[in-house]
PDB file of N, CA and C in Angstrom:
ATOM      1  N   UNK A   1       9.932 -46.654-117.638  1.00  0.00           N
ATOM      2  CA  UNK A   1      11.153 -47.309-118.038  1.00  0.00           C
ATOM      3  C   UNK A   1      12.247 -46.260-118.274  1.00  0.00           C
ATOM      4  N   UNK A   2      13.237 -46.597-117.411  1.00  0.00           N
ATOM      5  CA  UNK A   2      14.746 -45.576-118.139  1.00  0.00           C
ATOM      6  C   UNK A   2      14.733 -45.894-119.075  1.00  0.00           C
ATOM      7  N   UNK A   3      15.342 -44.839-119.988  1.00  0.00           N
ATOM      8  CA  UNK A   3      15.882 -44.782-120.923  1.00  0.00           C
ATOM      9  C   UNK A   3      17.256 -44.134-121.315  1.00  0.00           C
ATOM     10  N   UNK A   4      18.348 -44.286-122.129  1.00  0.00           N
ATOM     11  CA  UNK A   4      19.538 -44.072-122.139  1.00  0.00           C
ATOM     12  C   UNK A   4      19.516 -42.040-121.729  1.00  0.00           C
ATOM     13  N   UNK A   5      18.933 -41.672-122.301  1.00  0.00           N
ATOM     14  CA  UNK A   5      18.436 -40.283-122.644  1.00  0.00           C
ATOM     15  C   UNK A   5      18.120 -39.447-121.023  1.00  0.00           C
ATOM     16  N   UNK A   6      17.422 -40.416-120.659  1.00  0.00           N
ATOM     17  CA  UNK A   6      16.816 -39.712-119.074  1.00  0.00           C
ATOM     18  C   UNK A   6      18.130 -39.898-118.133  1.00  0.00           C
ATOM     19  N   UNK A   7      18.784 -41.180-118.500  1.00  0.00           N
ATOM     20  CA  UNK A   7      19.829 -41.483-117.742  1.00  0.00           C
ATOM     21  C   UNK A   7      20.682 -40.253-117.290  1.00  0.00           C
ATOM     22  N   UNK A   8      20.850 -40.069-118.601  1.00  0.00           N
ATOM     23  CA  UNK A   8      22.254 -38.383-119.322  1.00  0.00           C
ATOM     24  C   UNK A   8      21.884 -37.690-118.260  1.00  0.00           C
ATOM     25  N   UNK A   9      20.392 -37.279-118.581  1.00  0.00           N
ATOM     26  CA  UNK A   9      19.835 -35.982-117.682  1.00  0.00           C
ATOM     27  C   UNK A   9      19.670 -35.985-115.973  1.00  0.00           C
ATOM     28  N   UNK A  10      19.720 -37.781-115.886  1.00  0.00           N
ATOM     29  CA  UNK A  10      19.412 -37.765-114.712  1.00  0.00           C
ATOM     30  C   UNK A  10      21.164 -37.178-113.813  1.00  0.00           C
ATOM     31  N   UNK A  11      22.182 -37.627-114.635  1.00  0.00           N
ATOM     32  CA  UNK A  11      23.243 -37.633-114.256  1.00  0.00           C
ATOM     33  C   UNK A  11      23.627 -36.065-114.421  1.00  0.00           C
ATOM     34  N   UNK A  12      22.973 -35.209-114.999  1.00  0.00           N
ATOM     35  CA  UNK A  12      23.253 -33.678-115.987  1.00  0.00           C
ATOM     36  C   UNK A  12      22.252 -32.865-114.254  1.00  0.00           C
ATOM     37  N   UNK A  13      21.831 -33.493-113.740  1.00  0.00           N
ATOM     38  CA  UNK A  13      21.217 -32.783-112.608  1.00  0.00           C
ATOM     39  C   UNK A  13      21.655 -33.254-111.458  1.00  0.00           C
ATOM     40  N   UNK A  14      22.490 -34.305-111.152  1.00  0.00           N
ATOM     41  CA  UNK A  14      23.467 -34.616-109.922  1.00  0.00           C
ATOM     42  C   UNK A  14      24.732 -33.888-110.113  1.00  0.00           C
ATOM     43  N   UNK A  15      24.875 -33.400-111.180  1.00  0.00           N
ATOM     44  CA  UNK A  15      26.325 -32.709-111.496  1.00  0.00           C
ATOM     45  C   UNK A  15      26.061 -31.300-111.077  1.00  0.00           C
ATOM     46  N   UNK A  16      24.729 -30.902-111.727  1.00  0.00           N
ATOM     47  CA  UNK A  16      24.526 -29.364-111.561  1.00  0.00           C
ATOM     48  C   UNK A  16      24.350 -28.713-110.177  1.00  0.00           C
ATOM     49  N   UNK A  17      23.863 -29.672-109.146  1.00  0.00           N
ATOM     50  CA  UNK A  17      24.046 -29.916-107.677  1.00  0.00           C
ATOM     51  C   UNK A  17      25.043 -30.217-106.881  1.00  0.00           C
ATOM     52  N   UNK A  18      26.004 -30.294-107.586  1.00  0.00           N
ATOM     53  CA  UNK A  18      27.157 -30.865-106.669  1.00  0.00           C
ATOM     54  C   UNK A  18      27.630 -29.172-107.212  1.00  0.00           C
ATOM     55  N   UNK A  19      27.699 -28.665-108.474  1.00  0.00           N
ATOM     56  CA  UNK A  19      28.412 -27.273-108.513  1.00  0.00           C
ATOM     57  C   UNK A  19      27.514 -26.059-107.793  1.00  0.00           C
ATOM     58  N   UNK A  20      26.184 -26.588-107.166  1.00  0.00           N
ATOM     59  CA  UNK A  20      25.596 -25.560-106.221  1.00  0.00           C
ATOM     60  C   UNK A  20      25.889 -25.902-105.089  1.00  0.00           C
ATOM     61  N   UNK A  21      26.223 -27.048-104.758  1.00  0.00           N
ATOM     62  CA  UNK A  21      26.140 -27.500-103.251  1.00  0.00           C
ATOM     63  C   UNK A  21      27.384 -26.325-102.479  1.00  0.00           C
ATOM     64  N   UNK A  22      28.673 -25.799-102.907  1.00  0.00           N
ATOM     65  CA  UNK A  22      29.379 -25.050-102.215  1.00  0.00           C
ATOM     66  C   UNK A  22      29.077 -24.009-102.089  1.00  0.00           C
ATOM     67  N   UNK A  23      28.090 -23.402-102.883  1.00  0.00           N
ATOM     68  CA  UNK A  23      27.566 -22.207-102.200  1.00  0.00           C
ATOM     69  C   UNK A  23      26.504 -22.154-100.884  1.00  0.00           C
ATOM     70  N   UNK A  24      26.144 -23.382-100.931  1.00  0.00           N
ATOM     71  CA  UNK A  24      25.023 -23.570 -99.808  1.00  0.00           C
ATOM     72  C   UNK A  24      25.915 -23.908 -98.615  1.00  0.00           C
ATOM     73  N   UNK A  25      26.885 -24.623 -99.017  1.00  0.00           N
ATOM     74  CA  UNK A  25      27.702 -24.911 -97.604  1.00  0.00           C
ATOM     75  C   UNK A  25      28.564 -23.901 -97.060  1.00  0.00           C
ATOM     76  N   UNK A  26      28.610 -22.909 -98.054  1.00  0.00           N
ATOM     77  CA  UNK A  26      29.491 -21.971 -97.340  1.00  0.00           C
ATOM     78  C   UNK A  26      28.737 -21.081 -96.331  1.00  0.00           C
ATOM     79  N   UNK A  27      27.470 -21.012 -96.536  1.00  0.00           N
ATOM     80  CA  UNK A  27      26.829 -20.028 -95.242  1.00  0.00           C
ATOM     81  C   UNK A  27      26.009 -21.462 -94.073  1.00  0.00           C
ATOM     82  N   UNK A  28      26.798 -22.736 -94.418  1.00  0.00           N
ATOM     83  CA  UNK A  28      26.577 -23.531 -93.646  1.00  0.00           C
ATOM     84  C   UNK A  28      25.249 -24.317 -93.209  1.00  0.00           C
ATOM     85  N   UNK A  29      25.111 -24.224 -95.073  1.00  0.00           N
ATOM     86  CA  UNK A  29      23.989 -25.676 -95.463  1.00  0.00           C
ATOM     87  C   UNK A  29      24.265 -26.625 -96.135  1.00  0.00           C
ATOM     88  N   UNK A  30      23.357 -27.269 -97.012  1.00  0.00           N
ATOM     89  CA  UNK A  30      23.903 -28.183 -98.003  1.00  0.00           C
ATOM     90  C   UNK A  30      22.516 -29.030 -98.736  1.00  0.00           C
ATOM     91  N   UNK A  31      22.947 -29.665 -99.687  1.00  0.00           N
ATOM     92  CA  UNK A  31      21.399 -29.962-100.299  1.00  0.00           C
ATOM     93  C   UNK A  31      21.558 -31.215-100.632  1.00  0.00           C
ATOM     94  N   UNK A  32      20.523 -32.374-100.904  1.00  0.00           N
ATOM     95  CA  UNK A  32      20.593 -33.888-100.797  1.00  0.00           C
ATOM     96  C   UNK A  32      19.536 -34.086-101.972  1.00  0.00           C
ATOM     97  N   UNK A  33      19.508 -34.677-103.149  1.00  0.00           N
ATOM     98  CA  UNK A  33      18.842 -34.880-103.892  1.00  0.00           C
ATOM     99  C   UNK A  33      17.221 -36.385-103.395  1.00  0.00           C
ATOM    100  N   UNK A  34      16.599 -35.461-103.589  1.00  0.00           N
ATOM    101  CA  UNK A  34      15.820 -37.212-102.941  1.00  0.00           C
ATOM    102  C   UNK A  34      15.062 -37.670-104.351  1.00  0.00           C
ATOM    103  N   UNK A  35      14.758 -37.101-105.215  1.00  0.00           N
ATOM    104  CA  UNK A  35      14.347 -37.740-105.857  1.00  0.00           C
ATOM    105  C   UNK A  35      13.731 -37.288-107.678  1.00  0.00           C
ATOM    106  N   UNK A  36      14.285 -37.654-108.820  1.00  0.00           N
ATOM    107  CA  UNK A  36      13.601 -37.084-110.323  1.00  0.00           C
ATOM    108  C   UNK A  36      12.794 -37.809-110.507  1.00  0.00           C
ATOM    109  N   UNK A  37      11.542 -37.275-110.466  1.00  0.00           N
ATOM    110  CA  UNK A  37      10.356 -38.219-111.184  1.00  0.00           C
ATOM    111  C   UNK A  37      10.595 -38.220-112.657  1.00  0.00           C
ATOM    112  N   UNK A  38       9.804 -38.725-112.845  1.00  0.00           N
ATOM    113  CA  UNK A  38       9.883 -39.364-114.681  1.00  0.00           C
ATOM    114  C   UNK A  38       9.620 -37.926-115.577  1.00  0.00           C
ATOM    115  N   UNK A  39       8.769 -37.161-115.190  1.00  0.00           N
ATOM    116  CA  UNK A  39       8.401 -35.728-115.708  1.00  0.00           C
ATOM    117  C   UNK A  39       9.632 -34.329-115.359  1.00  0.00           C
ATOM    118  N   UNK A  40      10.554 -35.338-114.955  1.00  0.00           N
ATOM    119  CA  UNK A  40      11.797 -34.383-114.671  1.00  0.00           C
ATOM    120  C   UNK A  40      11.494 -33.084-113.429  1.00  0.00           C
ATOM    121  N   UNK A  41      10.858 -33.386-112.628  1.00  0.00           N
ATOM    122  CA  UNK A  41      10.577 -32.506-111.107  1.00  0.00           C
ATOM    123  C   UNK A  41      11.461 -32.958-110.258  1.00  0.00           C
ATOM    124  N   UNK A  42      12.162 -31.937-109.794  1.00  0.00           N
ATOM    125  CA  UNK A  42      13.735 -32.690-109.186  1.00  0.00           C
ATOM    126  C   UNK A  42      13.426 -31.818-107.585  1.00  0.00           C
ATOM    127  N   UNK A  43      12.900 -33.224-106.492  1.00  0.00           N
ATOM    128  CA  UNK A  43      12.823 -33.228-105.125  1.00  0.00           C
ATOM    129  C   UNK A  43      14.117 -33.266-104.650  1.00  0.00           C
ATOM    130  N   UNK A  44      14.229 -32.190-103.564  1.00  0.00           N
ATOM    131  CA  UNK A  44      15.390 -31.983-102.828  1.00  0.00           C
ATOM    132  C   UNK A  44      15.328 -31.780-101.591  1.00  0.00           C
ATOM    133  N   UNK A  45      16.322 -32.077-101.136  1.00  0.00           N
ATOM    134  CA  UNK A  45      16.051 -31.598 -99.286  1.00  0.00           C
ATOM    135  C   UNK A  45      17.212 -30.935 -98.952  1.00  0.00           C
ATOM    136  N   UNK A  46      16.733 -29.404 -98.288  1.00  0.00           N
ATOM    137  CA  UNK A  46      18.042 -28.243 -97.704  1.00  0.00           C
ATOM    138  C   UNK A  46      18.282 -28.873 -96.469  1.00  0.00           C
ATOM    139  N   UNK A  47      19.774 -28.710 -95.780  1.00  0.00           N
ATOM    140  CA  UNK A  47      19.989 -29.430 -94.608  1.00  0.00           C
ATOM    141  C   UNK A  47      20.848 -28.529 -94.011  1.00  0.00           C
ATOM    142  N   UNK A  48      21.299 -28.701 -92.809  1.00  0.00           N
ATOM    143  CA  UNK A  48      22.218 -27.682 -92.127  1.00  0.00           C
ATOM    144  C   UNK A  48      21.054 -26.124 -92.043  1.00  0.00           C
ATOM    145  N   UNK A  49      21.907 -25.363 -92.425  1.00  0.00           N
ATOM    146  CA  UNK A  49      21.464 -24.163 -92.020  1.00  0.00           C
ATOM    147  C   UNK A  49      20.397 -23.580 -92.525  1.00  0.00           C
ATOM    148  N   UNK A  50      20.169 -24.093 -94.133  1.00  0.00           N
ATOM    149  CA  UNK A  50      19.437 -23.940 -95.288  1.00  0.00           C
ATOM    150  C   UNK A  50      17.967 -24.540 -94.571  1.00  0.00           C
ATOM    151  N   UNK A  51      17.948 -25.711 -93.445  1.00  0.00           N
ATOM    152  CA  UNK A  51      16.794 -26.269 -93.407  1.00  0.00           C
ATOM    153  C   UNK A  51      15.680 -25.603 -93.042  1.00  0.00           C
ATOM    154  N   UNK A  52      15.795 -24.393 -91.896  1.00  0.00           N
ATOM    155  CA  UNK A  52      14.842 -24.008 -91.243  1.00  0.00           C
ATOM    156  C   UNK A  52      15.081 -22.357 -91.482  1.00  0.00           C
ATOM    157  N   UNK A  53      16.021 -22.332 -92.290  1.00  0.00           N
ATOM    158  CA  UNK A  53      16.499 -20.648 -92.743  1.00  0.00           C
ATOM    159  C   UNK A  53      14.992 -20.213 -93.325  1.00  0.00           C
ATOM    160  N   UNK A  54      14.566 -18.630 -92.973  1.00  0.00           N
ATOM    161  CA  UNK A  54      13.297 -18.003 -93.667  1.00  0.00           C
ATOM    162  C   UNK A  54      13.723 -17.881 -95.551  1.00  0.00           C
ATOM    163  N   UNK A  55      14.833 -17.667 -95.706  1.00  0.00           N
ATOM    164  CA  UNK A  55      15.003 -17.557 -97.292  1.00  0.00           C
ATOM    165  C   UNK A  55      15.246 -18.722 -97.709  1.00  0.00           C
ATOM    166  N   UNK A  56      15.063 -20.400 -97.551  1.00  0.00           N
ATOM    167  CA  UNK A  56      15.626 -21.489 -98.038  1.00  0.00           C
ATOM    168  C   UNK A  56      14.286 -21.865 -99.395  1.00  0.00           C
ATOM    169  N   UNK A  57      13.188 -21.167 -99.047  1.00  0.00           N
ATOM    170  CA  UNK A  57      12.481 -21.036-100.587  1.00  0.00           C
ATOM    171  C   UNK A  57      12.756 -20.498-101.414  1.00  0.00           C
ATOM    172  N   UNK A  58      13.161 -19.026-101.194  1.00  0.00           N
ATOM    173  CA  UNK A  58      13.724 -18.177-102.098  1.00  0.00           C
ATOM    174  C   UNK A  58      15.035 -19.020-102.652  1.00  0.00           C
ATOM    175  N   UNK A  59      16.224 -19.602-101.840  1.00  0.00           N
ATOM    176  CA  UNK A  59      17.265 -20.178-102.425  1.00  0.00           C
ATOM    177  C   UNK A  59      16.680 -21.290-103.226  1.00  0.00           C
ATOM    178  N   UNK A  60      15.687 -22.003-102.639  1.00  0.00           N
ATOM    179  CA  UNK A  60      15.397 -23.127-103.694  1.00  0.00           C
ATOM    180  C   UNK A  60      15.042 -22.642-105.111  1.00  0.00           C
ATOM    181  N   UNK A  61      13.712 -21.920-105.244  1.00  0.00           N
ATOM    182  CA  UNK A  61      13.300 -21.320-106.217  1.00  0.00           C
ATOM    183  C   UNK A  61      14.278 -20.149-107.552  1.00  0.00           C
ATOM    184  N   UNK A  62      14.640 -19.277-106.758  1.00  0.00           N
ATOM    185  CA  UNK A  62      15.747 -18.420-107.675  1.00  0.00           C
ATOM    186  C   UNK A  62      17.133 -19.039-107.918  1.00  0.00           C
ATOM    187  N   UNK A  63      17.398 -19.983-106.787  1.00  0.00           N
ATOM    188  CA  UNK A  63      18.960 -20.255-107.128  1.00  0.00           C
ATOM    189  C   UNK A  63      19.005 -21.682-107.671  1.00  0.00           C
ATOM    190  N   UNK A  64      18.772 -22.850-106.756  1.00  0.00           N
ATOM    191  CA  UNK A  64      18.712 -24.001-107.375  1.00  0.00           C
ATOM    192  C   UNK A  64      18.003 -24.428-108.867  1.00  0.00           C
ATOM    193  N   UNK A  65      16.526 -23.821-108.477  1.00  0.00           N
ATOM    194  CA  UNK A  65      15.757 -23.600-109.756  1.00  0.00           C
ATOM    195  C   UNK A  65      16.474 -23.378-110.930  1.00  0.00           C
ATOM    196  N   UNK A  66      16.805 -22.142-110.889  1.00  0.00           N
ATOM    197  CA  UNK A  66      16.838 -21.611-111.855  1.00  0.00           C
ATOM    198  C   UNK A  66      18.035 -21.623-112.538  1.00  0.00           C
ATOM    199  N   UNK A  67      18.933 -22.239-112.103  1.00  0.00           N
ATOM    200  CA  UNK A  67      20.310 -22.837-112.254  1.00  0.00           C
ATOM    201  C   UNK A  67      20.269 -24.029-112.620  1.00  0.00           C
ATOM    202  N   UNK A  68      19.129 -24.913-112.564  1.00  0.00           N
ATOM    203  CA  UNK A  68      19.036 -26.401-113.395  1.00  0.00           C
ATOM    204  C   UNK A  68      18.294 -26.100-114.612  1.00  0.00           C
ATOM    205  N   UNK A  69      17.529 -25.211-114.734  1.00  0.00           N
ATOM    206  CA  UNK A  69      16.439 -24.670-115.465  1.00  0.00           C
ATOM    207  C   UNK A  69      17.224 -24.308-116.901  1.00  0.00           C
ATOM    208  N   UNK A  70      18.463 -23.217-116.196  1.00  0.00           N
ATOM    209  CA  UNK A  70      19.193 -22.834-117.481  1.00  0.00           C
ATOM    210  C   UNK A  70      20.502 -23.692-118.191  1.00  0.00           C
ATOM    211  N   UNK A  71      20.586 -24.834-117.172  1.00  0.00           N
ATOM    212  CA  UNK A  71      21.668 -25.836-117.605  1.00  0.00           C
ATOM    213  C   UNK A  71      21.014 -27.109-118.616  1.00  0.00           C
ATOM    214  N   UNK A  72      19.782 -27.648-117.878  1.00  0.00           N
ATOM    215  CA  UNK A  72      18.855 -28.471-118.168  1.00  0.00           C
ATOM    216  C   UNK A  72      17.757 -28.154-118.224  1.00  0.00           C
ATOM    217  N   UNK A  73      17.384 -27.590-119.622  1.00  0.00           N
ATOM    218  CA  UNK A  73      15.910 -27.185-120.196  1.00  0.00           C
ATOM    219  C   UNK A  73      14.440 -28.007-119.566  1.00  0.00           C
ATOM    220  N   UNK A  74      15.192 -29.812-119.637  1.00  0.00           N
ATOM    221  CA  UNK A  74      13.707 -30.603-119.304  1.00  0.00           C
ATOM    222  C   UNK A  74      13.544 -30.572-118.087  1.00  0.00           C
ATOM    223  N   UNK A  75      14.213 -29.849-117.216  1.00  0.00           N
ATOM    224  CA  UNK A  75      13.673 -29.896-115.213  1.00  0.00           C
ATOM    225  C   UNK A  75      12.669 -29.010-115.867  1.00  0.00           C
ATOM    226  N   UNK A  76      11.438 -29.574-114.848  1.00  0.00           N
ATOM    227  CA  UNK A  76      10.392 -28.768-114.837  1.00  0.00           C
ATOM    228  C   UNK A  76      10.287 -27.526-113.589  1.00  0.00           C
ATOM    229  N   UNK A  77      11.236 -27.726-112.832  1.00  0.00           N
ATOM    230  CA  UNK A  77      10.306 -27.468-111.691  1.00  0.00           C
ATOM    231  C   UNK A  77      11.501 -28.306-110.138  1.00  0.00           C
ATOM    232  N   UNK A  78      11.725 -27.202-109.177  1.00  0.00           N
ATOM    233  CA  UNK A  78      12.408 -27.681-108.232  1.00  0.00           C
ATOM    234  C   UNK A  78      11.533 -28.044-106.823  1.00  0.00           C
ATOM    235  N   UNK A  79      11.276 -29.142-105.908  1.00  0.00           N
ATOM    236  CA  UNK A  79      10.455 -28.908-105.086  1.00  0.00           C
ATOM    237  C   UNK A  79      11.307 -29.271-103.729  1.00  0.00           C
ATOM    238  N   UNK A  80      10.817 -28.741-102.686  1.00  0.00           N
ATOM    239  CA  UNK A  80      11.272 -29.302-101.311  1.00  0.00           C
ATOM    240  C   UNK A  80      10.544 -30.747-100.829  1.00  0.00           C
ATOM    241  N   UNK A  81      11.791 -31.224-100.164  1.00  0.00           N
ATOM    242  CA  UNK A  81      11.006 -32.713 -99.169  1.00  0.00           C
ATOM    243  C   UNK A  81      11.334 -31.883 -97.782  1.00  0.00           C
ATOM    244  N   UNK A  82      11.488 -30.993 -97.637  1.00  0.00           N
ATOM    245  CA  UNK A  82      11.351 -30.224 -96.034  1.00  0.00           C
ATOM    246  C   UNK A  82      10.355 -30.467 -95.787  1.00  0.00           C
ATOM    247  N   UNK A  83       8.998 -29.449 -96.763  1.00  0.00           N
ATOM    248  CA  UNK A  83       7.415 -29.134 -96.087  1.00  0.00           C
ATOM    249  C   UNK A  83       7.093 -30.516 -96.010  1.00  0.00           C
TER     250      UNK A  83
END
């Protein structure tokens, strides 16, 4: 069940993605949220250039990660819907 609380956060991690998304588009990618499970694991999918790039783990992990991580304490954890 939502709750008012998850709502905040759910909305506190579409925001924090839209202020990463211009760095990804500037070397001509971009990122699509697919999905927060209830345990706050926030599925994403890299697109454009980011999709099949050899560093688009590293960007997921050090940059996206860790940039929701320090905005929003309860993300657990960033994963790809690429693999």
């Amino acid at each position: 069940m939502e709750t008012k609380e998850n709502n905040k956060i759910h909305d506190q991690i579409k925001n924090e993605l839209e202020k990463i998304r211009p760095y990804l588009q500037a070397d001509g990618g971009d990122i699509e949220l697919v999905e927060i499970t209830e345990d706050f694991v926030v599925k994403v999918e890299l697109t454009g250039a980011c999709r099949g790039c050899p560093y688009s783990e590293q960007t997921l992990k050090a940059g996206v990660e860790q940039a929701l991580k320090k905005e929003i304490p309860e993300v657990k954890k960033v994963i790809s819907a690429n693999s």
